[in-house]
N, C-alpha and C. Protein backbone atom coordinates (compact mmCIF):
# COMPACT_ATOMS: atom_id res chain seq x y z
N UNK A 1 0.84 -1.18 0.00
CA UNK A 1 0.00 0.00 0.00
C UNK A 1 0.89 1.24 0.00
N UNK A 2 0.16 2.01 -0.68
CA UNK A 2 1.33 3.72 -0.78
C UNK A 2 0.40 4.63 -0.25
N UNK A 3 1.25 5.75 0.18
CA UNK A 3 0.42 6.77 0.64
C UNK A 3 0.58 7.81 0.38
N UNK A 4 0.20 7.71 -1.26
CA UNK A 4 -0.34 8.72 -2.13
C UNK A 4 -1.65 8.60 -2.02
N UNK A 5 -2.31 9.78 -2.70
CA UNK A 5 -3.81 10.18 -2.64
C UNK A 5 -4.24 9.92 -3.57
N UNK A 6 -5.17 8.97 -4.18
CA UNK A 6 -6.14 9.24 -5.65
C UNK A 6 -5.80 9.88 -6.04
N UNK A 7 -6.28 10.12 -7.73
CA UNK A 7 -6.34 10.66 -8.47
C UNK A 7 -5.22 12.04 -8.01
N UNK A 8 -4.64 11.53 -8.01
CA UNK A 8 -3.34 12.90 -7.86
C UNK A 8 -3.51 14.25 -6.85
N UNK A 9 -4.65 13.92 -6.27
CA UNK A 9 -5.28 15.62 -5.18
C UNK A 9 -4.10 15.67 -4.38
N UNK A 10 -4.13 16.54 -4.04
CA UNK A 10 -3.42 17.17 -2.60
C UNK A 10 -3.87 18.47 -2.50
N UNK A 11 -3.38 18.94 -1.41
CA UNK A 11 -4.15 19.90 -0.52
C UNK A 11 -4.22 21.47 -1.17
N UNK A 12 -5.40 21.79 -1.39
CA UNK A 12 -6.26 22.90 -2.31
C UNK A 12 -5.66 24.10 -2.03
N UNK A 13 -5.22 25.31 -2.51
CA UNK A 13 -4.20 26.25 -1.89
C UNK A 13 -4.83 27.09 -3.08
N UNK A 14 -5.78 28.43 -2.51
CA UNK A 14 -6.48 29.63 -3.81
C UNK A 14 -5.16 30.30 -3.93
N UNK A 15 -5.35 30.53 -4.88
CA UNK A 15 -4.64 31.66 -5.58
C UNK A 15 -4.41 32.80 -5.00
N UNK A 16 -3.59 33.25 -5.33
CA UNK A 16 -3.04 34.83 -4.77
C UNK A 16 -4.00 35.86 -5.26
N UNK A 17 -3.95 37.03 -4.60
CA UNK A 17 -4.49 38.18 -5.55
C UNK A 17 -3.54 38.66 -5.84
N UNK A 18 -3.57 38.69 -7.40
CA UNK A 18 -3.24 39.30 -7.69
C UNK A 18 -2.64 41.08 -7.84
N UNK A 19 -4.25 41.32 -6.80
CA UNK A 19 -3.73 43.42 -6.51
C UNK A 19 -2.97 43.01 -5.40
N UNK A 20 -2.75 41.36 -4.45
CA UNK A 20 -2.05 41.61 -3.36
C UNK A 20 -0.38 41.38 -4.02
N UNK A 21 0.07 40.84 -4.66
CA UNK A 21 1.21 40.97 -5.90
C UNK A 21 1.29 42.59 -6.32
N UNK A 22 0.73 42.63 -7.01
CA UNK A 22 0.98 44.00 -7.24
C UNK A 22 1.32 45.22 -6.34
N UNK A 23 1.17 44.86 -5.32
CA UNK A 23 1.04 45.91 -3.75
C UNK A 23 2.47 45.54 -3.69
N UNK A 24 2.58 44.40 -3.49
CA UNK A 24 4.46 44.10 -2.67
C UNK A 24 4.94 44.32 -3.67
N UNK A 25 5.16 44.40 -4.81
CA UNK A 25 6.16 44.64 -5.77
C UNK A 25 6.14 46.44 -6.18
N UNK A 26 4.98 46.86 -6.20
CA UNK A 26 5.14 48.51 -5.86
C UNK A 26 5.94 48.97 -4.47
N UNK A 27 5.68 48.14 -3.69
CA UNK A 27 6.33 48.48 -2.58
C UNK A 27 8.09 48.30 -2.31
N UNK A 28 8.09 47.14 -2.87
CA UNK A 28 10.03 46.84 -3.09
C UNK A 28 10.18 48.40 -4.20
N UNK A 29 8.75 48.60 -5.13
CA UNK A 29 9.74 49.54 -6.05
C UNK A 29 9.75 51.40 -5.35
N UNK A 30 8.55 51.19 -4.28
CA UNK A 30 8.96 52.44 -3.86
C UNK A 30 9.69 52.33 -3.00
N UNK A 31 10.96 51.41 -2.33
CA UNK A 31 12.08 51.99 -1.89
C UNK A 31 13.32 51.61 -2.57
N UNK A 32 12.96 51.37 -3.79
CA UNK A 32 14.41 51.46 -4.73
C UNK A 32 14.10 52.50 -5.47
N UNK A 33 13.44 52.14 -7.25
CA UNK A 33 13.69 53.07 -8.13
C UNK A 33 12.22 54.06 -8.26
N UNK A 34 11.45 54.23 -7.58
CA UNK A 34 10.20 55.32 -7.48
C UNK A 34 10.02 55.43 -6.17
N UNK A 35 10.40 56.31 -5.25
CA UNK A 35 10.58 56.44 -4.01
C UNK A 35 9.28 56.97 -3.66
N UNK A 36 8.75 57.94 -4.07
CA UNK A 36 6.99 58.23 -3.46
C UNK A 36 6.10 57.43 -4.20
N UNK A 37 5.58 57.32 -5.30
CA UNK A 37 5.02 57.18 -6.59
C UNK A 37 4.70 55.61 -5.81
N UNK A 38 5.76 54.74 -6.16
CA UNK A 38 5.44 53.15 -5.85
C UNK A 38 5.35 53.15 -4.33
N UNK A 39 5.32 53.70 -3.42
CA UNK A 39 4.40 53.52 -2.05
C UNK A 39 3.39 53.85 -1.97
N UNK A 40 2.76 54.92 -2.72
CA UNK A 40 1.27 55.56 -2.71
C UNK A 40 0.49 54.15 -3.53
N UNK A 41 1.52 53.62 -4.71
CA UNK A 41 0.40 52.62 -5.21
C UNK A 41 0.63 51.76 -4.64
N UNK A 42 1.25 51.16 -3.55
CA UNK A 42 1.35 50.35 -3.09
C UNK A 42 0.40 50.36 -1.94
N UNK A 43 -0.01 51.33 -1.35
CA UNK A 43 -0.89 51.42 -0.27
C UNK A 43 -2.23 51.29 -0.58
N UNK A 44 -2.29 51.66 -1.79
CA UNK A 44 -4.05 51.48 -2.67
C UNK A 44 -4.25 50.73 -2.97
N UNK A 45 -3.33 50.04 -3.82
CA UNK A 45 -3.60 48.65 -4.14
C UNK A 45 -3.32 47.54 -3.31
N UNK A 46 -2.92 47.53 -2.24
CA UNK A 46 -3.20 46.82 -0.60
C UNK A 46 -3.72 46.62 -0.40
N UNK A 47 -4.91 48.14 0.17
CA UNK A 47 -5.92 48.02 0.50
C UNK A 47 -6.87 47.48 -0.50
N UNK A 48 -6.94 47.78 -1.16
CA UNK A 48 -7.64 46.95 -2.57
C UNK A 48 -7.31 45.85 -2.62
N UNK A 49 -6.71 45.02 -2.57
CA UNK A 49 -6.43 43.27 -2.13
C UNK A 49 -6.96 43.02 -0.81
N UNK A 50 -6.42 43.40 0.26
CA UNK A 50 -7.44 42.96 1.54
C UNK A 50 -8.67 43.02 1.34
N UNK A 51 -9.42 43.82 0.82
CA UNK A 51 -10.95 44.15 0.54
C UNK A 51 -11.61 42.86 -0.21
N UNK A 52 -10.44 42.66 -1.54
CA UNK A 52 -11.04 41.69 -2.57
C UNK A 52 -10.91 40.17 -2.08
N UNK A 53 -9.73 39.83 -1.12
CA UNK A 53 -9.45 38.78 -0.48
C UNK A 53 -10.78 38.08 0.44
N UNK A 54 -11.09 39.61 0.92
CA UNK A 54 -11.85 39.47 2.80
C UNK A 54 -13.29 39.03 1.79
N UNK A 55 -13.98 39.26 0.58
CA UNK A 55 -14.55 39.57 -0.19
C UNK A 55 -14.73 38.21 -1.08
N UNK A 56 -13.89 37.79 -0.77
CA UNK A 56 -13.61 36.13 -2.03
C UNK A 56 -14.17 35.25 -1.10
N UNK A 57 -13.84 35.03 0.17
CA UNK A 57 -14.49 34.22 1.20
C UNK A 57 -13.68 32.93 0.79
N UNK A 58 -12.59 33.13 0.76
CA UNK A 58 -11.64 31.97 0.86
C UNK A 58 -11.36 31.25 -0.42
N UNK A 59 -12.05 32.06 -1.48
CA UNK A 59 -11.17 31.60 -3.07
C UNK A 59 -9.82 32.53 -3.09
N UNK A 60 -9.91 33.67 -2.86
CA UNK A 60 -8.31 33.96 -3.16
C UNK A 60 -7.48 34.05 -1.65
N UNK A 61 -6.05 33.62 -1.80
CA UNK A 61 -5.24 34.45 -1.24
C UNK A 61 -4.38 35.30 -0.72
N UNK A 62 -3.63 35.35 -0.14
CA UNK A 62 -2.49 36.34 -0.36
C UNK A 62 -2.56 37.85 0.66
N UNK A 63 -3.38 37.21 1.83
CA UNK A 63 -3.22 38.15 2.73
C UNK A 63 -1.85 39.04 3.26
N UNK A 64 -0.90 38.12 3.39
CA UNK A 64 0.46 38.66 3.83
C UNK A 64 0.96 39.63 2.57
N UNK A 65 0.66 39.25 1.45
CA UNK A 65 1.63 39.80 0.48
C UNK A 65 1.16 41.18 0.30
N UNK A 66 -0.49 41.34 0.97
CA UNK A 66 -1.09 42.70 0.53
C UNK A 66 -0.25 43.26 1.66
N UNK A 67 -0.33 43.09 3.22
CA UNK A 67 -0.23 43.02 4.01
C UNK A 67 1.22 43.79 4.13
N UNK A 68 2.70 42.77 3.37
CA UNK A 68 3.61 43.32 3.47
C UNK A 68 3.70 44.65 2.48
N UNK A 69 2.78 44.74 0.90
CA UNK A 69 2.81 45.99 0.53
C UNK A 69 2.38 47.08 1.60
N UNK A 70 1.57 47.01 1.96
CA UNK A 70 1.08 48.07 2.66
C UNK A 70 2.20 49.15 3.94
N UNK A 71 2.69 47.53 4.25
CA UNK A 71 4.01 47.81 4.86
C UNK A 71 5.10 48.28 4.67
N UNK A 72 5.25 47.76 3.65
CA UNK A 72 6.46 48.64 2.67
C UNK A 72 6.14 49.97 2.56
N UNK A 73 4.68 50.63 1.73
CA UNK A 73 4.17 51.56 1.27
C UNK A 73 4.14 52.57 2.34
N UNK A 74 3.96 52.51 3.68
CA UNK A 74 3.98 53.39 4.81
C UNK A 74 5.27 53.66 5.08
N UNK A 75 6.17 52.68 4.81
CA UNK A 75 8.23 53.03 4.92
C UNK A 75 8.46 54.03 4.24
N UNK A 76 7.72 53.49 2.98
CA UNK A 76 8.38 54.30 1.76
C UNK A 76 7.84 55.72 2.26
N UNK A 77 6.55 55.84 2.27
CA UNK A 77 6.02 57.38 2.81
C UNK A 77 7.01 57.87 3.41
N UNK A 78 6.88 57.34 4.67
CA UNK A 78 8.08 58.08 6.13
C UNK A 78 9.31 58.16 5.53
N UNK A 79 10.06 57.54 5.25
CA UNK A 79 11.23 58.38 4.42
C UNK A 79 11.54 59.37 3.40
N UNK A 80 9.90 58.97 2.43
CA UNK A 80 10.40 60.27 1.65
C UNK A 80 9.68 61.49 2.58
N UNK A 81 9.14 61.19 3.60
CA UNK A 81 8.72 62.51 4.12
C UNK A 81 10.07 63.19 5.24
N UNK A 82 10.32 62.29 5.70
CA UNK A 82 11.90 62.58 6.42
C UNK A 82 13.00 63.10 5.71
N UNK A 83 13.09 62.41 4.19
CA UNK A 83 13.86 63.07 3.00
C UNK A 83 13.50 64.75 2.50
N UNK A 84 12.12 64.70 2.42
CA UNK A 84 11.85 66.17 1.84
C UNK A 84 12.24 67.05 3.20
N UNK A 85 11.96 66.98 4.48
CA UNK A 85 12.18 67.25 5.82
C UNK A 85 13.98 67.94 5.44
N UNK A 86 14.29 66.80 5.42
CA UNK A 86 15.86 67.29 5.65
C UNK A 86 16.13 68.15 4.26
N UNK A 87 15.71 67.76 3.00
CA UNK A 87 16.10 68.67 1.94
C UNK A 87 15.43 70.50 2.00
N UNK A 88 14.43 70.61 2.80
CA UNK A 88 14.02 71.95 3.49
C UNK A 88 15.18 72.66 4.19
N UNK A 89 15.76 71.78 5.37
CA UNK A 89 16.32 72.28 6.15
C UNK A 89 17.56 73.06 5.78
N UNK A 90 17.94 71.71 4.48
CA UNK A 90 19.31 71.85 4.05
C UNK A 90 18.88 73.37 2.91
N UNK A 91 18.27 73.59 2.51
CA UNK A 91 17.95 74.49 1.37
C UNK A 91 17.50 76.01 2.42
N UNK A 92 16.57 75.79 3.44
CA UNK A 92 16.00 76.92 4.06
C UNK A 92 17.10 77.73 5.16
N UNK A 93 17.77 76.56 5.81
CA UNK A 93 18.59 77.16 6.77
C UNK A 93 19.70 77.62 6.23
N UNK A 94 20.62 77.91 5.67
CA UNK A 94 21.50 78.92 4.95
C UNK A 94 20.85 79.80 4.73
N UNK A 95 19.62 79.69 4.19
CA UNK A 95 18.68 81.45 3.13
C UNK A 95 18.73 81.94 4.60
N UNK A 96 18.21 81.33 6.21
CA UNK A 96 17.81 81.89 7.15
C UNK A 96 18.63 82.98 7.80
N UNK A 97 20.03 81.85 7.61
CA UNK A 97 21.22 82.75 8.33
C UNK A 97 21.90 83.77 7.59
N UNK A 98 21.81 83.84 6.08
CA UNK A 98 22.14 85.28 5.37
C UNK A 98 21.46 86.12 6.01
N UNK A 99 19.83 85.93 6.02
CA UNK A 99 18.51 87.16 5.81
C UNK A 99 19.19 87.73 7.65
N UNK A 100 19.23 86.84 8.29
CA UNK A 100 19.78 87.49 9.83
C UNK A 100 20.78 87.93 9.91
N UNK A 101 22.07 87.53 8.85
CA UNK A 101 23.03 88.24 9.22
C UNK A 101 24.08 87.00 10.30
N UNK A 102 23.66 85.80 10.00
CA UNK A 102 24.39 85.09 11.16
C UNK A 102 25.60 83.85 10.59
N UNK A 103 25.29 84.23 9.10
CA UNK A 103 25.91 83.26 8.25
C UNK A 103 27.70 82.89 8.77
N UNK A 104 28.73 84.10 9.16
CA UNK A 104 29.96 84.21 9.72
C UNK A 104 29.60 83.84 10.60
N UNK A 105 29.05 83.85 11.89
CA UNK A 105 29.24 83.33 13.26
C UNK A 105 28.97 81.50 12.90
N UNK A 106 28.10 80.72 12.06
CA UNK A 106 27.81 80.00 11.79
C UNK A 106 28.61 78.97 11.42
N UNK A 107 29.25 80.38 9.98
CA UNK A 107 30.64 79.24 9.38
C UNK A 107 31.94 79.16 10.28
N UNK A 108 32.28 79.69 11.85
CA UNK A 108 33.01 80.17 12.45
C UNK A 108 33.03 78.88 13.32
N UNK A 109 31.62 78.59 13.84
CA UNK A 109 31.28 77.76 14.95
C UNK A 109 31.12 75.97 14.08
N UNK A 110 31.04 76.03 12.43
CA UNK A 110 31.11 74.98 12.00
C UNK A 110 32.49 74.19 11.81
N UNK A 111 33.18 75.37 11.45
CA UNK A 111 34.94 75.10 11.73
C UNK A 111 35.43 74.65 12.89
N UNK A 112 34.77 75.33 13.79
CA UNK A 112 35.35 74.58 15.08
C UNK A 112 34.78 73.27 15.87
N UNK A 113 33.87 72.85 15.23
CA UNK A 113 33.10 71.60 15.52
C UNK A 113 33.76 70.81 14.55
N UNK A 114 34.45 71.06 13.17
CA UNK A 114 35.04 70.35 12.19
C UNK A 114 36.22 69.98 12.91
């Protein structure tokens, strides 16, 4: 006797969603080569897979994969918002210290911290 199964079955496994694919792979791409762009679609189309998943009633799956886009897609946010953050600072604070007049005491006190 073997203990294989009839007719070739083994154990039934739905399909992915596909928008939950699409979510994680926007999401790997908004923190490589589209840094805002592929986290915003990655967060929509997340949520748009959990919805269609919760919605299938157990024909599709792929909870985690929406799951980790979404995850990704909120990284990607917070950094490029921490990125634009620091590119302000770096751009505004010099204009600040000309308009005051504090630019020499500045470059004086950066030398000596150098």
């Amino acid at each position: 006797m073997t203990d294989q199964t009839p007719y070739g079955g083994g154990a039934y496994s739905p399909p992915n969603s596909s928008m939950a694919l699409v979510s994680l792979i926007a999401g790997i791409l908004g923190l490589t080569i589209f840094p805002f762009l592929g986290s915003i679609v990655a967060l929509i189309t997340g949520s748009m897979a959990k919805t269609e998943i919760a919605n299938s009633r157990g024909a599709l799956s792929g909870e985690g994969l929406a799951k980790a886009g979404i995850i990704l897609g909120w990284v990607g946010v917070g950094l490029s918002v921490c990125g634009l953050c620091i590119a302000a600072i770096a751009i505004l604070l010099p204009m600040l210290l000309v308009a005051l007049g504090l630019s020499q005491e500045f470059g004086m006190l950066l030398l000596a911290v150098i």
